[in-house]
Protein backbone atom coordinates (compact mmCIF):
# COMPACT_ATOMS: atom_id res chain seq x y z
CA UNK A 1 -16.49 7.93 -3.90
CA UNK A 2 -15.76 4.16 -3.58
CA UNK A 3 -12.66 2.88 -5.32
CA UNK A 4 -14.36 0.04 -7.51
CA UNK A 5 -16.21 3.27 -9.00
CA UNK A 6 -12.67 5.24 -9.13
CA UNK A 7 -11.51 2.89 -11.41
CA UNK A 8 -14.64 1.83 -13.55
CA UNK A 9 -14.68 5.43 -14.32
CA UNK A 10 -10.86 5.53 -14.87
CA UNK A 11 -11.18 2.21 -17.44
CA UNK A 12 -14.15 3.79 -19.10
CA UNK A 13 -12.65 7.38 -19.37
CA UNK A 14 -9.65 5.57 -20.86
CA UNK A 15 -12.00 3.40 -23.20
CA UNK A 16 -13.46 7.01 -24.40
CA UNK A 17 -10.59 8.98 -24.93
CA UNK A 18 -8.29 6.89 -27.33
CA UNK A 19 -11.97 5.80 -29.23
CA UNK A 20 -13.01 9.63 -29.96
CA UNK A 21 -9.64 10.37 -30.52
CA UNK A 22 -9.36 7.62 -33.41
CA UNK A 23 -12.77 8.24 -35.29
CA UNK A 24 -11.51 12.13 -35.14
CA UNK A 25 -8.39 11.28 -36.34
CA UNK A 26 -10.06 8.82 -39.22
CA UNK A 27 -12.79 11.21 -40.14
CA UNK A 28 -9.72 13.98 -40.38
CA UNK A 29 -7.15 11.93 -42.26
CA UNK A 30 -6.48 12.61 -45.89
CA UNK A 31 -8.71 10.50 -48.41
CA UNK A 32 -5.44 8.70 -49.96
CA UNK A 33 -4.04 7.93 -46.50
CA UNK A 34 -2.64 4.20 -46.29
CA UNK A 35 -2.84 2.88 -42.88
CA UNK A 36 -0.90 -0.06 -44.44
CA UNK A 37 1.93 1.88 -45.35
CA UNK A 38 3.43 2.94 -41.68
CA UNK A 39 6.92 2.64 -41.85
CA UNK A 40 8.57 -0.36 -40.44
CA UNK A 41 10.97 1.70 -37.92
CA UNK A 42 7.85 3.15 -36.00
CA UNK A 43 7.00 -0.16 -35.96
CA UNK A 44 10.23 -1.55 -34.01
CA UNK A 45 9.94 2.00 -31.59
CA UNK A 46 6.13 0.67 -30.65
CA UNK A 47 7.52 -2.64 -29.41
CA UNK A 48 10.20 -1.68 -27.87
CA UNK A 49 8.28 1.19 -25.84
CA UNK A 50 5.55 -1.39 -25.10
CA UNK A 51 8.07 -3.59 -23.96
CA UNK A 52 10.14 -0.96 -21.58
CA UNK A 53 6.88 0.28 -20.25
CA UNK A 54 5.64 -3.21 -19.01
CA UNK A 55 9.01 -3.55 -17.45
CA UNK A 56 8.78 -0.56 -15.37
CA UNK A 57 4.96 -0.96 -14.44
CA UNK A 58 6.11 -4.70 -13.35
CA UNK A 59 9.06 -2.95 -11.41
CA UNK A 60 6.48 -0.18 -9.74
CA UNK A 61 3.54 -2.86 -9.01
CA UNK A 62 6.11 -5.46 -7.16
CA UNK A 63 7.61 -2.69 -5.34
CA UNK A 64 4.31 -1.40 -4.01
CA UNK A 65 2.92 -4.75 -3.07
CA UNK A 66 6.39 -5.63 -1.14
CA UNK A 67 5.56 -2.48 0.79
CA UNK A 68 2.09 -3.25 1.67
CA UNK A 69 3.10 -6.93 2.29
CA UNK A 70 5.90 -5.32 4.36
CA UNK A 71 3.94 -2.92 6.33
CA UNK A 72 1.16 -5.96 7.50
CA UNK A 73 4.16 -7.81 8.41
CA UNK A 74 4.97 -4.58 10.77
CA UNK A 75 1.64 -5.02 12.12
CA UNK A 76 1.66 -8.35 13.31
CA UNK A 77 5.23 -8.21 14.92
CA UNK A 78 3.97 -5.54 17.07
CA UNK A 79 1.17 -7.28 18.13
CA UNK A 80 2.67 -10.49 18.27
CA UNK A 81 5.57 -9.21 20.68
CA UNK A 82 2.56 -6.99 22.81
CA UNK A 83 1.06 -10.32 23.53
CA UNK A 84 4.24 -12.00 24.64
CA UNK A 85 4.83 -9.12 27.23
CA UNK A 86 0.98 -9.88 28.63
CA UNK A 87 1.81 -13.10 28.43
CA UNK A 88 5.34 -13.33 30.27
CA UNK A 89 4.38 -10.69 32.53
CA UNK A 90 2.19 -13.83 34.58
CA UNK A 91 4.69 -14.92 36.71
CA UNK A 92 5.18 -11.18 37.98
CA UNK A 93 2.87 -9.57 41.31
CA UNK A 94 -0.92 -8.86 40.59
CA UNK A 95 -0.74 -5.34 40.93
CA UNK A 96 2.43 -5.64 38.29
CA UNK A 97 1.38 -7.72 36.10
CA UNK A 98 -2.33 -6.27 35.85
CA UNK A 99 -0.98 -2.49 35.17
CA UNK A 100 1.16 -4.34 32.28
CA UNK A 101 -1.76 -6.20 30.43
CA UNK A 102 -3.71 -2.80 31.40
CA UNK A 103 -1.43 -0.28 29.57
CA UNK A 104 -0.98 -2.80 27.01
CA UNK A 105 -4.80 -3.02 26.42
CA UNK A 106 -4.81 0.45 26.70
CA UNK A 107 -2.20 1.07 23.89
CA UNK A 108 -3.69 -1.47 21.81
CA UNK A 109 -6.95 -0.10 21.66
CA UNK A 110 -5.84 3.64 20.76
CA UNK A 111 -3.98 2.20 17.72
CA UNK A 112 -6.77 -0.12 15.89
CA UNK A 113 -9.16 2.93 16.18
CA UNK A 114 -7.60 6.09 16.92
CA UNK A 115 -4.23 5.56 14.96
CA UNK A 116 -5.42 3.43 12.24
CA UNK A 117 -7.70 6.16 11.07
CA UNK A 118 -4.43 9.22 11.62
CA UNK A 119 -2.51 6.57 9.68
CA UNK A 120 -5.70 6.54 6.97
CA UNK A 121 -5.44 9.88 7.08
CA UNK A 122 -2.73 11.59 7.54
CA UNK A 123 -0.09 8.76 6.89
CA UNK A 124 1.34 9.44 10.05
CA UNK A 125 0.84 8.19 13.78
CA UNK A 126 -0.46 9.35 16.98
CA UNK A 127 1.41 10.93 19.57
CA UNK A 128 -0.96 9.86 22.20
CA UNK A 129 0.20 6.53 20.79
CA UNK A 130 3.82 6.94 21.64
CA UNK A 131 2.97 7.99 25.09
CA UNK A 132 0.68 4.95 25.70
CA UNK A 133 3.87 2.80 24.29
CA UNK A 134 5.93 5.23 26.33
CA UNK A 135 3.99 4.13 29.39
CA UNK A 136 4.15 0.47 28.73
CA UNK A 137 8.24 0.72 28.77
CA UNK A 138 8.12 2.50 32.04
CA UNK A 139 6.21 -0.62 33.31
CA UNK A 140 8.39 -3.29 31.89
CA UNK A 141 11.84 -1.80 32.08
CA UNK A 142 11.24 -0.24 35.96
CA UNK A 143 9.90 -3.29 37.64
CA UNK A 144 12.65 -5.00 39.38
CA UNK A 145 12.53 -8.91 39.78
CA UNK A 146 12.18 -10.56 43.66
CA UNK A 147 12.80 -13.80 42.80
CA UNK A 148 15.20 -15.90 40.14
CA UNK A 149 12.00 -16.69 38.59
CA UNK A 150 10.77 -13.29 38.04
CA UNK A 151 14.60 -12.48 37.18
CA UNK A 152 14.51 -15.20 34.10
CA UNK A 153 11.24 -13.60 32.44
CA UNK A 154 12.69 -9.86 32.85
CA UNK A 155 14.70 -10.13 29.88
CA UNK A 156 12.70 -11.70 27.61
CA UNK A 157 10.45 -9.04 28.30
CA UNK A 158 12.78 -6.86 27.73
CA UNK A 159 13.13 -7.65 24.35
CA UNK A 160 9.91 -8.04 22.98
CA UNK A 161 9.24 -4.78 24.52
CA UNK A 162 12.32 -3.48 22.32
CA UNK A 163 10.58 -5.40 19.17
CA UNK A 164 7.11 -3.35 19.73
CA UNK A 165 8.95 -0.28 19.99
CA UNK A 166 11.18 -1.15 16.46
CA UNK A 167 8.08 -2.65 14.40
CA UNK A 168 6.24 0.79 15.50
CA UNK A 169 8.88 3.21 14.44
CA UNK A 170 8.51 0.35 11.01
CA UNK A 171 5.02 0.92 10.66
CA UNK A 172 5.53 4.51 10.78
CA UNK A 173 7.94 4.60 8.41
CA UNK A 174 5.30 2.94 5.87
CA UNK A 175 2.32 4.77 7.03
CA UNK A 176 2.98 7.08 4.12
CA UNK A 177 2.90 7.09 0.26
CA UNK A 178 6.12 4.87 -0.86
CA UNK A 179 6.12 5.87 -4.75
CA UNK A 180 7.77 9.34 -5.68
CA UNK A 181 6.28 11.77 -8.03
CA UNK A 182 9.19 11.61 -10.25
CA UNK A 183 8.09 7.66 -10.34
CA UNK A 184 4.05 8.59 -11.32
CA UNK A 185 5.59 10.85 -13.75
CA UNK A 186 7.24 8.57 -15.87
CA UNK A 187 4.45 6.04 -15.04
CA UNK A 188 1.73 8.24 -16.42
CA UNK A 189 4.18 9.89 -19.00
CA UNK A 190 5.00 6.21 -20.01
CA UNK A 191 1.29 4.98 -20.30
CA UNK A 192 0.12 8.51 -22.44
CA UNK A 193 3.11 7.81 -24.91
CA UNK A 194 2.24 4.24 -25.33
CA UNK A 195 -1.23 4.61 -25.80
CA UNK A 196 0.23 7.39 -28.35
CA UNK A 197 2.08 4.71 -30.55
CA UNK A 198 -1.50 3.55 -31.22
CA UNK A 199 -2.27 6.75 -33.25
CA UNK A 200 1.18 6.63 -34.58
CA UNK A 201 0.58 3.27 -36.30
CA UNK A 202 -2.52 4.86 -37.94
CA UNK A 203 -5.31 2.13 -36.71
CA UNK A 204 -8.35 1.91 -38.51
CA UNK A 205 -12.30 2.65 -37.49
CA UNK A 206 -12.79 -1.11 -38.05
CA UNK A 207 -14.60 -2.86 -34.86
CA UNK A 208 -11.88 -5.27 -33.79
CA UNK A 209 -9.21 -2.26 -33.88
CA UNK A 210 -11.04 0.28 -31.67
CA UNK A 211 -12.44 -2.70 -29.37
CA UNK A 212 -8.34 -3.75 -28.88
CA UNK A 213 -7.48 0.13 -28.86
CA UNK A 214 -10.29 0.39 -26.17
CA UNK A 215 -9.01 -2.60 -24.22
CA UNK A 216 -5.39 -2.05 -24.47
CA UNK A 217 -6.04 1.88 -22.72
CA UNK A 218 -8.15 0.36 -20.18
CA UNK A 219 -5.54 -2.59 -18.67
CA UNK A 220 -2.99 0.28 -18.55
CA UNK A 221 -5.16 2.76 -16.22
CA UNK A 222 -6.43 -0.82 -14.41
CA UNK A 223 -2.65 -1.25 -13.64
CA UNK A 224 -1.72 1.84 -12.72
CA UNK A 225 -4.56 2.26 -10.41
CA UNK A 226 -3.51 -0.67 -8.93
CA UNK A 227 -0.40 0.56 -8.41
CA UNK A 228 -1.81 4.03 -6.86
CA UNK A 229 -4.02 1.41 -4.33
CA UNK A 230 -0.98 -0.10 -3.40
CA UNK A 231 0.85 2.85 -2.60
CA UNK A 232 -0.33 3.77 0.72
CA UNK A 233 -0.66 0.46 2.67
CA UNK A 234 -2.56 1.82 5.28
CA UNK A 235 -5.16 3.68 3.61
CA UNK A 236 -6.84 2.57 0.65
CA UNK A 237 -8.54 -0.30 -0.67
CA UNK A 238 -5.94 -3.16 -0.61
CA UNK A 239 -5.13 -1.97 2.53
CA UNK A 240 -3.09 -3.64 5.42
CA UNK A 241 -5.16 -4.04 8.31
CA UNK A 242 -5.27 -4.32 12.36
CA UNK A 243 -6.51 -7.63 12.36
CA UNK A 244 -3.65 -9.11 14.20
CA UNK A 245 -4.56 -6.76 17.06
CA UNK A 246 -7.70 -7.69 17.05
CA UNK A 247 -7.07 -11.44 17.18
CA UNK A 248 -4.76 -11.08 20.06
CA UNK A 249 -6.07 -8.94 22.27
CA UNK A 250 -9.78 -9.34 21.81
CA UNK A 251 -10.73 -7.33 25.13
CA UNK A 252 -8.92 -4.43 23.87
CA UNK A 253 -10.88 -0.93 23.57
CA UNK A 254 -10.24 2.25 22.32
């Protein structure tokens, strides 16, 4: 099921719920009921759990987005520092150099179709993947320079190849859901009791009240999917994506 339908339905569901549950409530509700007369103390609790709530969802949705923005910063370090090793690798033999930029291309292509869909799926990576990388560091790190030239671009090498190997073992680390359950507890506990405090302050069957009821239910489960798409920055719809592979190593196949 597509997301954009995921979370029509969700707004809509949301819409439904707190509307049936007020014309039940209003059709139920003793004739000499006052909705005017709620006292003023469950008045102060509704603003202040309003306001707490939209603290913590503000907390939970800049947390998740720092991890997605995180994990596509992952992403393009490893492919930015897989390109510098093809590049540097030039001034090094043919046969060298050419097993580099081929176990490279090699690697490359495994993870932006292979991996990326274990990482959709499963949240974690390949280990065909390490072994490709594995290979790669065999190539780099065994070579031994002939020449002062070849001798000044082993290091740098060096290095980039240990900043591939550190922004993989990153991008693993994010692969997976970031938000605890104890977290989607209280975010979901937080929203229902909320959306409560509407019932609590005894609204009325009028239009303008159930269309603001209605509205108020439906930016709450907008934000918290939000905060569900954000939470795997792999694999859903706001995802992070391979496009810095793609963009540097255009030859690269799977």
């Amino acid at each position: 099921m597509p997301e954009w339908l995921v979370l029509t339905l969700a707004m809509l569901a949301a819409c439904v719920v707190v509307v049936v549950i007020t014309l039940v409530r209003h059709r139920r509700a003793p004739e000499d009921e006052d909705p005017n007369e709620t006292p003023d103390v469950i008045e102060y609790m509704t603003m202040w759990i309003g306001v707490v709530y939209a603290i913590v969802l503000g907390l939970a949705i800049a947390g998740v987005w720092e991890a997605r923005s995180a994990a596509q910063d992952h992403v393009q370090a490893e492919a930015q520092a897989l390109h510098e090793i093809s590049e540097r690798v030039r001034v090094y033999p043919a046969d060298v150099r050419d097993r580099i930029r081929d176990d490279v291309n090699a690697y490359v292509g495994h993870v932006v179709t292979t991996e990326w869909e274990s990482m959709a799926d499963t949240g974690q990576l390949t280990e065909r993947g390490t072994e490709l990388l594995h290979e790669v560091r065999v190539d780099v790190t065994d070579y031994r320079p002939a020449t002062d030239f070849e001798a000044q671009a082993y290091q740098p090498v060096l290095d980039q190849m240990a900043t591939a190997d550190q922004a993989r073992n990153a991008r693993a680390d994010s692969a997976a859901p970031t938000m605890p359950g104890v977290v989607w507890f209280g975010l979901i506990g937080g929203g229902a009791a909320t959306i409560g405090m509407i019932f609590a302050l005894q609204i009325r069957r009028t239009t303008r009240e159930l269309i603001l009821a209605g509205l108020f239910s439906a930016l709450i489960a907008f934000l918290l999917f939000l905060i569900w798409d954000f939470d795997a920055p792999y694999s859903r719809g706001i995802a992070a994506s391979a496009d810095p592979f793609l963009s540097l190593f255009p030859d690269a196949k799977g």
